[in-house]
Protein backbone atom coordinates (compact mmCIF):
# COMPACT_ATOMS: atom_id res chain seq x y z
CA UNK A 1 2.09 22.14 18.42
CA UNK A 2 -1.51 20.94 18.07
CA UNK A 3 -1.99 20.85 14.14
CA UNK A 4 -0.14 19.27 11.99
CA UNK A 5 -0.68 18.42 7.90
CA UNK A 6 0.56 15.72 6.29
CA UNK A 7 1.11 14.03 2.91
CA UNK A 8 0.55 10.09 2.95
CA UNK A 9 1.54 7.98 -0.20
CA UNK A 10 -0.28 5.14 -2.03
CA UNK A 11 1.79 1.85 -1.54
CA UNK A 12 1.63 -1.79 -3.51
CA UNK A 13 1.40 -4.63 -1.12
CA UNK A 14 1.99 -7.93 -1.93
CA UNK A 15 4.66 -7.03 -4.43
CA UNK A 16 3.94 -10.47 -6.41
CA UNK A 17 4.99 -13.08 -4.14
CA UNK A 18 4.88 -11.43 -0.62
CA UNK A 19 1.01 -11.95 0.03
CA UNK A 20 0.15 -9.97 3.10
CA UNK A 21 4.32 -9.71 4.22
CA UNK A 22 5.46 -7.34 1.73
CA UNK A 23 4.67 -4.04 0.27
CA UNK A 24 6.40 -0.97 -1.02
CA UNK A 25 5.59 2.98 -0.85
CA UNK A 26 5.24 5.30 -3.91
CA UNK A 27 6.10 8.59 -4.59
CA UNK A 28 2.40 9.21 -6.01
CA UNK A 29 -0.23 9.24 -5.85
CA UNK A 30 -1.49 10.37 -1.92
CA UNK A 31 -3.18 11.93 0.19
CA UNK A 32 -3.16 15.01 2.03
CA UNK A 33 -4.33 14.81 6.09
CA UNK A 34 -4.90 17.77 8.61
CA UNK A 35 -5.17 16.75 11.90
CA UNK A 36 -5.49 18.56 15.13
CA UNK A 37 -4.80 17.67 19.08
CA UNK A 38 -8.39 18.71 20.85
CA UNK A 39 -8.64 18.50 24.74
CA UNK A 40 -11.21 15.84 24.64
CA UNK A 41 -10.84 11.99 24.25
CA UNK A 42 -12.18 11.71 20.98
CA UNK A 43 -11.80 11.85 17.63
CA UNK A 44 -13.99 13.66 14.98
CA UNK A 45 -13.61 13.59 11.12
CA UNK A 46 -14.42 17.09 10.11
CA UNK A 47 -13.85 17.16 6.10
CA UNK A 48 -13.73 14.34 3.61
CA UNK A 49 -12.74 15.72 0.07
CA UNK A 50 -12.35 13.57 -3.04
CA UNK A 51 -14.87 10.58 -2.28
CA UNK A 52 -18.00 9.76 -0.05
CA UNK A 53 -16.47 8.11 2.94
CA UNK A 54 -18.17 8.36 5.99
CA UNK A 55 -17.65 11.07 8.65
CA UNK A 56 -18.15 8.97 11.64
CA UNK A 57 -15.30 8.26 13.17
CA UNK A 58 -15.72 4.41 13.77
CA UNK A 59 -16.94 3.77 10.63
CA UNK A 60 -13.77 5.59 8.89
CA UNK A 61 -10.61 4.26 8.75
CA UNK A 62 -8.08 6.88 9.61
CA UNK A 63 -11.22 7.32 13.01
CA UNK A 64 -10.80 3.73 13.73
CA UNK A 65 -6.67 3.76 13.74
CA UNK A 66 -6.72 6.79 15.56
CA UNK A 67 -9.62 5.44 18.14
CA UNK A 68 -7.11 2.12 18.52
CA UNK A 69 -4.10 4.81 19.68
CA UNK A 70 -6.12 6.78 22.35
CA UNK A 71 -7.38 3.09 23.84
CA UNK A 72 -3.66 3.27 24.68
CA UNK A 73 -3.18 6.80 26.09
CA UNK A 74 -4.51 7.70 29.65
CA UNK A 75 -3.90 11.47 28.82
CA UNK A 76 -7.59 13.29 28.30
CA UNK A 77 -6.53 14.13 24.20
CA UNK A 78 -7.88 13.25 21.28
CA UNK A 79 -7.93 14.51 17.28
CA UNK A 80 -9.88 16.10 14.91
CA UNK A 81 -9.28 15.10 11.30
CA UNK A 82 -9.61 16.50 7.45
CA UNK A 83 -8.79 14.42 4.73
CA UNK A 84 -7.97 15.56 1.11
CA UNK A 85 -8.29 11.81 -0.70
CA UNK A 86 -6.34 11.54 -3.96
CA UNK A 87 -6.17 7.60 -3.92
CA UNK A 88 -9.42 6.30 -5.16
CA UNK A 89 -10.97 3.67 -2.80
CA UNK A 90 -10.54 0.14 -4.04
CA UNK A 91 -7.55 1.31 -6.41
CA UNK A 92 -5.42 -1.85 -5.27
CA UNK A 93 -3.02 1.39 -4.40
CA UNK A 94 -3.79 1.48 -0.73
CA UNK A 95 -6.21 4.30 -0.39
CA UNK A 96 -7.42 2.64 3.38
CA UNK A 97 -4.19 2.44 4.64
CA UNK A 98 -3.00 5.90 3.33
CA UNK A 99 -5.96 7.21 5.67
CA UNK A 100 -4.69 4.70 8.43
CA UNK A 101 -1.31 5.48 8.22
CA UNK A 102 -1.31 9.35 7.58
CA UNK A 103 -3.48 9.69 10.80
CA UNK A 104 -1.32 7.48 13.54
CA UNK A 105 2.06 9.13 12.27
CA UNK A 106 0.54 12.85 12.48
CA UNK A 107 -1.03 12.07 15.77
CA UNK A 108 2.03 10.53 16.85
CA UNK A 109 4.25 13.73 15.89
CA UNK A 110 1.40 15.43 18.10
CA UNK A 111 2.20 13.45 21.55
CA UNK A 112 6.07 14.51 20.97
CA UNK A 113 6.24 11.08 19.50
CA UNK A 114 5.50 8.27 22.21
CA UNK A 115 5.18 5.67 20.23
CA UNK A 116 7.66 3.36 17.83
CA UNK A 117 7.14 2.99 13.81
CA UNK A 118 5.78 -0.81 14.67
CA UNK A 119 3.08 0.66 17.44
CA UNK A 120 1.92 2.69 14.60
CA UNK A 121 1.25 0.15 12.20
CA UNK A 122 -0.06 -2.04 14.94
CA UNK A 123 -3.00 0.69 15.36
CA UNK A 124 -3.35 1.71 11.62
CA UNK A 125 -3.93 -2.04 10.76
CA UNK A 126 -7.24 -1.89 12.75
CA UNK A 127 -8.31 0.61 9.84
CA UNK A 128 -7.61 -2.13 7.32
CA UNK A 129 -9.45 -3.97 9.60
CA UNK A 130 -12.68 -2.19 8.77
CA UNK A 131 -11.85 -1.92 5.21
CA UNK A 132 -10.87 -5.37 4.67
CA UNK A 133 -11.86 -7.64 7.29
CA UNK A 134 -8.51 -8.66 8.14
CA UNK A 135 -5.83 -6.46 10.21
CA UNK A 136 -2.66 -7.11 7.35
CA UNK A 137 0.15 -4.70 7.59
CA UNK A 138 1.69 -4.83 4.45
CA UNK A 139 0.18 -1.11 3.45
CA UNK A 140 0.37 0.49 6.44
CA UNK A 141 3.82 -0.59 6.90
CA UNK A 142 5.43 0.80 4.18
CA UNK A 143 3.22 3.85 4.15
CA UNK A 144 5.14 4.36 8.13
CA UNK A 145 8.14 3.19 7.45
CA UNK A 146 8.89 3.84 3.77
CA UNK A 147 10.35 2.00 1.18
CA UNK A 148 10.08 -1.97 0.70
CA UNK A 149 9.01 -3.71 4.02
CA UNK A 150 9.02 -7.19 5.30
CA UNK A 151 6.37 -8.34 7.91
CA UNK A 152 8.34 -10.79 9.12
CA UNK A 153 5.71 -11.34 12.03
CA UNK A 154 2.27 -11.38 13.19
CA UNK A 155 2.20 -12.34 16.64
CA UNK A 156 4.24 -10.54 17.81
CA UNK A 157 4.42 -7.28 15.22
CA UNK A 158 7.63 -7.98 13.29
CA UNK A 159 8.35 -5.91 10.46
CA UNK A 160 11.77 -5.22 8.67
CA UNK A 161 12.85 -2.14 6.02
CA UNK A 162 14.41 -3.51 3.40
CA UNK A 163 16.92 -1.37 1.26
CA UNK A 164 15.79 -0.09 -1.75
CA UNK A 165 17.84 0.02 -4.87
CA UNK A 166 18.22 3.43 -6.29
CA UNK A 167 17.31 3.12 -9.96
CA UNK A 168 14.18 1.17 -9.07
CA UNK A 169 11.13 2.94 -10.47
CA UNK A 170 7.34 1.55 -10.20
CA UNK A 171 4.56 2.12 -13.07
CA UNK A 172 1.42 0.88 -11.56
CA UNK A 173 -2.04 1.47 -13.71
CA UNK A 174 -5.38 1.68 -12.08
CA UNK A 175 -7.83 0.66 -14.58
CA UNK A 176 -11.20 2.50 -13.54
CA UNK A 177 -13.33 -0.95 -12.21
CA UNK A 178 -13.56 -1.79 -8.44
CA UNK A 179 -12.25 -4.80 -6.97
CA UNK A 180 -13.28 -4.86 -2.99
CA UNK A 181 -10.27 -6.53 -1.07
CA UNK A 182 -12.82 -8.36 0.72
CA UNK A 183 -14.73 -9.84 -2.03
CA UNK A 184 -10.58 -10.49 -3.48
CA UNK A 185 -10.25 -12.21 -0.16
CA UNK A 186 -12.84 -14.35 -0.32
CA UNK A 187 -12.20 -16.28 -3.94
CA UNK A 188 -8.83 -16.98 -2.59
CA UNK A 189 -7.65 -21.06 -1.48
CA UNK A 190 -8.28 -22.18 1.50
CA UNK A 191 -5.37 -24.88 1.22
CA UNK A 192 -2.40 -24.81 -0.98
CA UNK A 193 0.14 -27.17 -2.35
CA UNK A 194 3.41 -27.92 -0.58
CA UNK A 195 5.10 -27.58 -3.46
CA UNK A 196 3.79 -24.19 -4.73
CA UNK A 197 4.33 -23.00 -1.15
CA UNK A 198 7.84 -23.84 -1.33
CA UNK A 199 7.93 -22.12 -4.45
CA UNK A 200 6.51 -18.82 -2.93
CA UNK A 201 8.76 -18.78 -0.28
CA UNK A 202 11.95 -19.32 -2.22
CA UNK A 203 10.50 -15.95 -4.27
CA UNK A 204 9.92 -14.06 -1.45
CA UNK A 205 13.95 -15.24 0.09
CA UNK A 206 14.75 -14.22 -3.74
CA UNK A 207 13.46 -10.94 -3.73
CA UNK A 208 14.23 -9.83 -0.68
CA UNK A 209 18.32 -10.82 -1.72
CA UNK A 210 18.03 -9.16 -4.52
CA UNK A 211 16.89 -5.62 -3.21
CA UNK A 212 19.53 -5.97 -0.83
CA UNK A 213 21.77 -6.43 -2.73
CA UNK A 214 20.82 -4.30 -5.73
CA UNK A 215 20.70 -7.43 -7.94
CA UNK A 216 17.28 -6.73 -10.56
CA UNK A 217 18.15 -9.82 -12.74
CA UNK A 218 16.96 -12.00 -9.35
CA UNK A 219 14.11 -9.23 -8.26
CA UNK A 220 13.03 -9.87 -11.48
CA UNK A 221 13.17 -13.77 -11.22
CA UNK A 222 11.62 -13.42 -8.04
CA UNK A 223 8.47 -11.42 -8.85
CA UNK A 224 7.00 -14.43 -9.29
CA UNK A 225 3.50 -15.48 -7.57
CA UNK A 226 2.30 -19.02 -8.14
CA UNK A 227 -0.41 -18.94 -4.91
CA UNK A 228 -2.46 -15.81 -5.31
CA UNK A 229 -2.41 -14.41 -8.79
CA UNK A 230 -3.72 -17.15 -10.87
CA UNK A 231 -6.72 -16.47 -8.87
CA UNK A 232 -7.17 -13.02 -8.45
CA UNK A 233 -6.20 -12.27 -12.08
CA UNK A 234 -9.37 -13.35 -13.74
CA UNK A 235 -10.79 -10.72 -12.23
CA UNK A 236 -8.22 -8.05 -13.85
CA UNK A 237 -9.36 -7.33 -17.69
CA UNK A 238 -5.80 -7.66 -19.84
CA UNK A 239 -3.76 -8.57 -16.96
CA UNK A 240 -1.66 -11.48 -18.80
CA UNK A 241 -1.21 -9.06 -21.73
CA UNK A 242 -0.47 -6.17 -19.29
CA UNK A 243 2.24 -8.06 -17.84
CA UNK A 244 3.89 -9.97 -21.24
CA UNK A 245 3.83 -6.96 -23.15
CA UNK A 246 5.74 -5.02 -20.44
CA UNK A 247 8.16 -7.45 -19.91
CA UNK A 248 8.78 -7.29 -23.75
CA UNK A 249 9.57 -3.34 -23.20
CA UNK A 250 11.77 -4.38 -20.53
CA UNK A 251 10.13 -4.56 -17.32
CA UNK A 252 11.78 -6.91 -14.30
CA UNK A 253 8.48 -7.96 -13.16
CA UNK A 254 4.88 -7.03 -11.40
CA UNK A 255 1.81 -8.27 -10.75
CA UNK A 256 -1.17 -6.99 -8.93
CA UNK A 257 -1.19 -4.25 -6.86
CA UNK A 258 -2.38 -5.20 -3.45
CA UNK A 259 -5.79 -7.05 -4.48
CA UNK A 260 -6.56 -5.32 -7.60
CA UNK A 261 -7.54 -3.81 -10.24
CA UNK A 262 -4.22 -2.16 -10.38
CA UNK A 263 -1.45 -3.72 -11.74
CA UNK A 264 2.21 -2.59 -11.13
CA UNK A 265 5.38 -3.82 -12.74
CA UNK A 266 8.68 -2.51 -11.40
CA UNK A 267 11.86 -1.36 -13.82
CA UNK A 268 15.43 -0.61 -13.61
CA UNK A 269 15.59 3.38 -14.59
CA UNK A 270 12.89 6.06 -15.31
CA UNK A 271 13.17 5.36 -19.44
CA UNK A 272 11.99 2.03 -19.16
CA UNK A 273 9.54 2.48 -16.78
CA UNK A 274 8.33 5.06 -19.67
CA UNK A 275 8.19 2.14 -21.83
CA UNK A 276 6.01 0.06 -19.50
CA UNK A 277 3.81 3.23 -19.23
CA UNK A 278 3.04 3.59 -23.15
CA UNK A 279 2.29 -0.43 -23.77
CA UNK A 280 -0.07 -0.21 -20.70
CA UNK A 281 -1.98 2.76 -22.44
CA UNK A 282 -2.23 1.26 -25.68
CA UNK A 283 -3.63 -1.70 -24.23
CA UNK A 284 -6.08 -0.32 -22.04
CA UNK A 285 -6.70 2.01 -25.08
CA UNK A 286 -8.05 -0.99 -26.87
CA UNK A 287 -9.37 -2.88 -24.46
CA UNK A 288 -12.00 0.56 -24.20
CA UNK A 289 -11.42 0.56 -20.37
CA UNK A 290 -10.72 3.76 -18.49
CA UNK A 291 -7.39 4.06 -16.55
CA UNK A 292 -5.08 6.12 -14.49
CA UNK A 293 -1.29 5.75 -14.67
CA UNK A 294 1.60 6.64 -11.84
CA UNK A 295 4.70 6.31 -12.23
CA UNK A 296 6.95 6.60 -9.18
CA UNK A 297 10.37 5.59 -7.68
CA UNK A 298 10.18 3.95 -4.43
CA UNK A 299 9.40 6.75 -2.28
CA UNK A 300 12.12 5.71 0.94
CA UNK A 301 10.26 8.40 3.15
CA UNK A 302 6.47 7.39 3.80
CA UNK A 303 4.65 9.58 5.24
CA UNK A 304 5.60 13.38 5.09
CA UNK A 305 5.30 16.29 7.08
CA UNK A 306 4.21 19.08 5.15
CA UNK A 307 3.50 22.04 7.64
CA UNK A 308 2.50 22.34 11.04
């Protein structure tokens, strides 16, 4: 087998309280990836389609994850690479680490799979390393594994699947303004509180009961973010009213997507997550600001093999 195509999903990181731990993957929207083994140690980006990202292959994020795995393989292989974007870059929906992720699990399926889940997320976090600055895994680790995931580590690579209630459904809108996760970065605290930490952490402990256990009155208590969103929210036009309004319809919770513009906010069962849908339209409708809007279930798989 030396080709392989793929379909890699958009995922929400931070899911509220879990800044840079926890994230979950989404049915839609994503990306479509071709890649191909090559007899040469290299990689090449052949096709881009969708946006103007660069073609060089260490200046491109799905080049740089891939470039990470052969610094690990003494075999004379490498990959060349088309990708068929769908998730708009700075969407808060993770467009880099759909690119990231897509390319290390195809490559992997390549080799005859070498390499674990957690290798793979080790090398497509040097991708969000070039599109971020920092090297988080709380993307790419959902887009690998699927589902809701729990970094639970660093140093060393730690990170836990978490069981996904079934009736769990996501509406996440992308309002059409770009917020760079590096410039989101930047406004952030350097220190914090002791109490509001302690606060956070109970959240994330909260949260990650409550999937377990299927519990959405304390996922919704839980989806809760006293660190992180009070900054990063001013730069989000009709986030508070976003949020109340959907909660009014009957949402558990949400927040912001990753580090914005998109906002998600997570229901039990596909009618109210309809709900949340029409009171985020008609208040981006008035607010005059254009938008997209997904609506998913937690897609359990990640990435997908669509043909080879």
């Amino acid at each position: 087998m030396n080709e392989i195509r793929v379909f890699t999903p958009g995922t929400v990181a931070n899911v509220a309280c879990g800044f840079d731990v926890m994230g979950f993957a989404l049915d839609s929207p994503g990306d479509e990836m071709v890649v191909r083994k090559i007899t040469e140690k290299t990689v090449r980006i052949l096709k881009m389609e969708g946006f103007n990202l660069p073609l060089e292959a260490h200046k491109n994020v799905a080049g740089v994850a891939l470039l990470s795995m052969l610094n690990e393989l003494n075999d004379n292989v490498g990959f060349e690479v088309e990708i068929y974007k769908k998730i708009k870059p700075g969407s808060g929906i993770g467009s880099s680490a759909a690119s990231s992720a897509g390319a290390v699990v195809a490559a992997n399926k390549l080799l005859g799979e070498p390499y674990s889940n957690t290798d793979l997320a080790r090398f497509a976090m040097e991708g969000e390393r070039l599109a971020s600055g920092t090297a988080h895994a709380d993307n790419v680790a959902p887009a690998i594994f699927g589902g809701f995931t729990l970094v639970r580590s660093y140093h060393p690579l730690d990170i836990i699947s978490i069981d996904t209630p079934d009736e769990l459904y996501a509406t996440v809108i992308h309002p059409q303004i770009e917020v760079k996760t590096s410039d989101a970065r930047e406004i952030l605290k350097r220190n914090l509180l002791l109490k509001d930490a302690i606060r956070q952490w109970g959240n994330v402990g909260g949260l990650v009961a409550g999937l377990m256990r299927s519990d959405y009155e304390l996922i919704g208590r839980s989806l809760e973010d006293v660190i992180v969103e009070p900054i990063r929210s001013i730069l989000i036009p009709a986030f508070q009213e976003v949020k109340l309004r959907s909660k009014e319809v009957g949402a558990l919770g949400g927040g912001i997507s990753g580090s914005g513009p998109s906002i998600f906010m997570l229901s039990r069962g596909q009618e109210t997550a309809e709900k949340v849908k029409a009171v985020m339209a008609e208040t981006y409708d008035k607010v005059g600001i254009d938008y997209d809007i997904h609506l998913s279930k937690v897609n359990k798989q990640g990435v997908k093999i669509l043909g080879r």
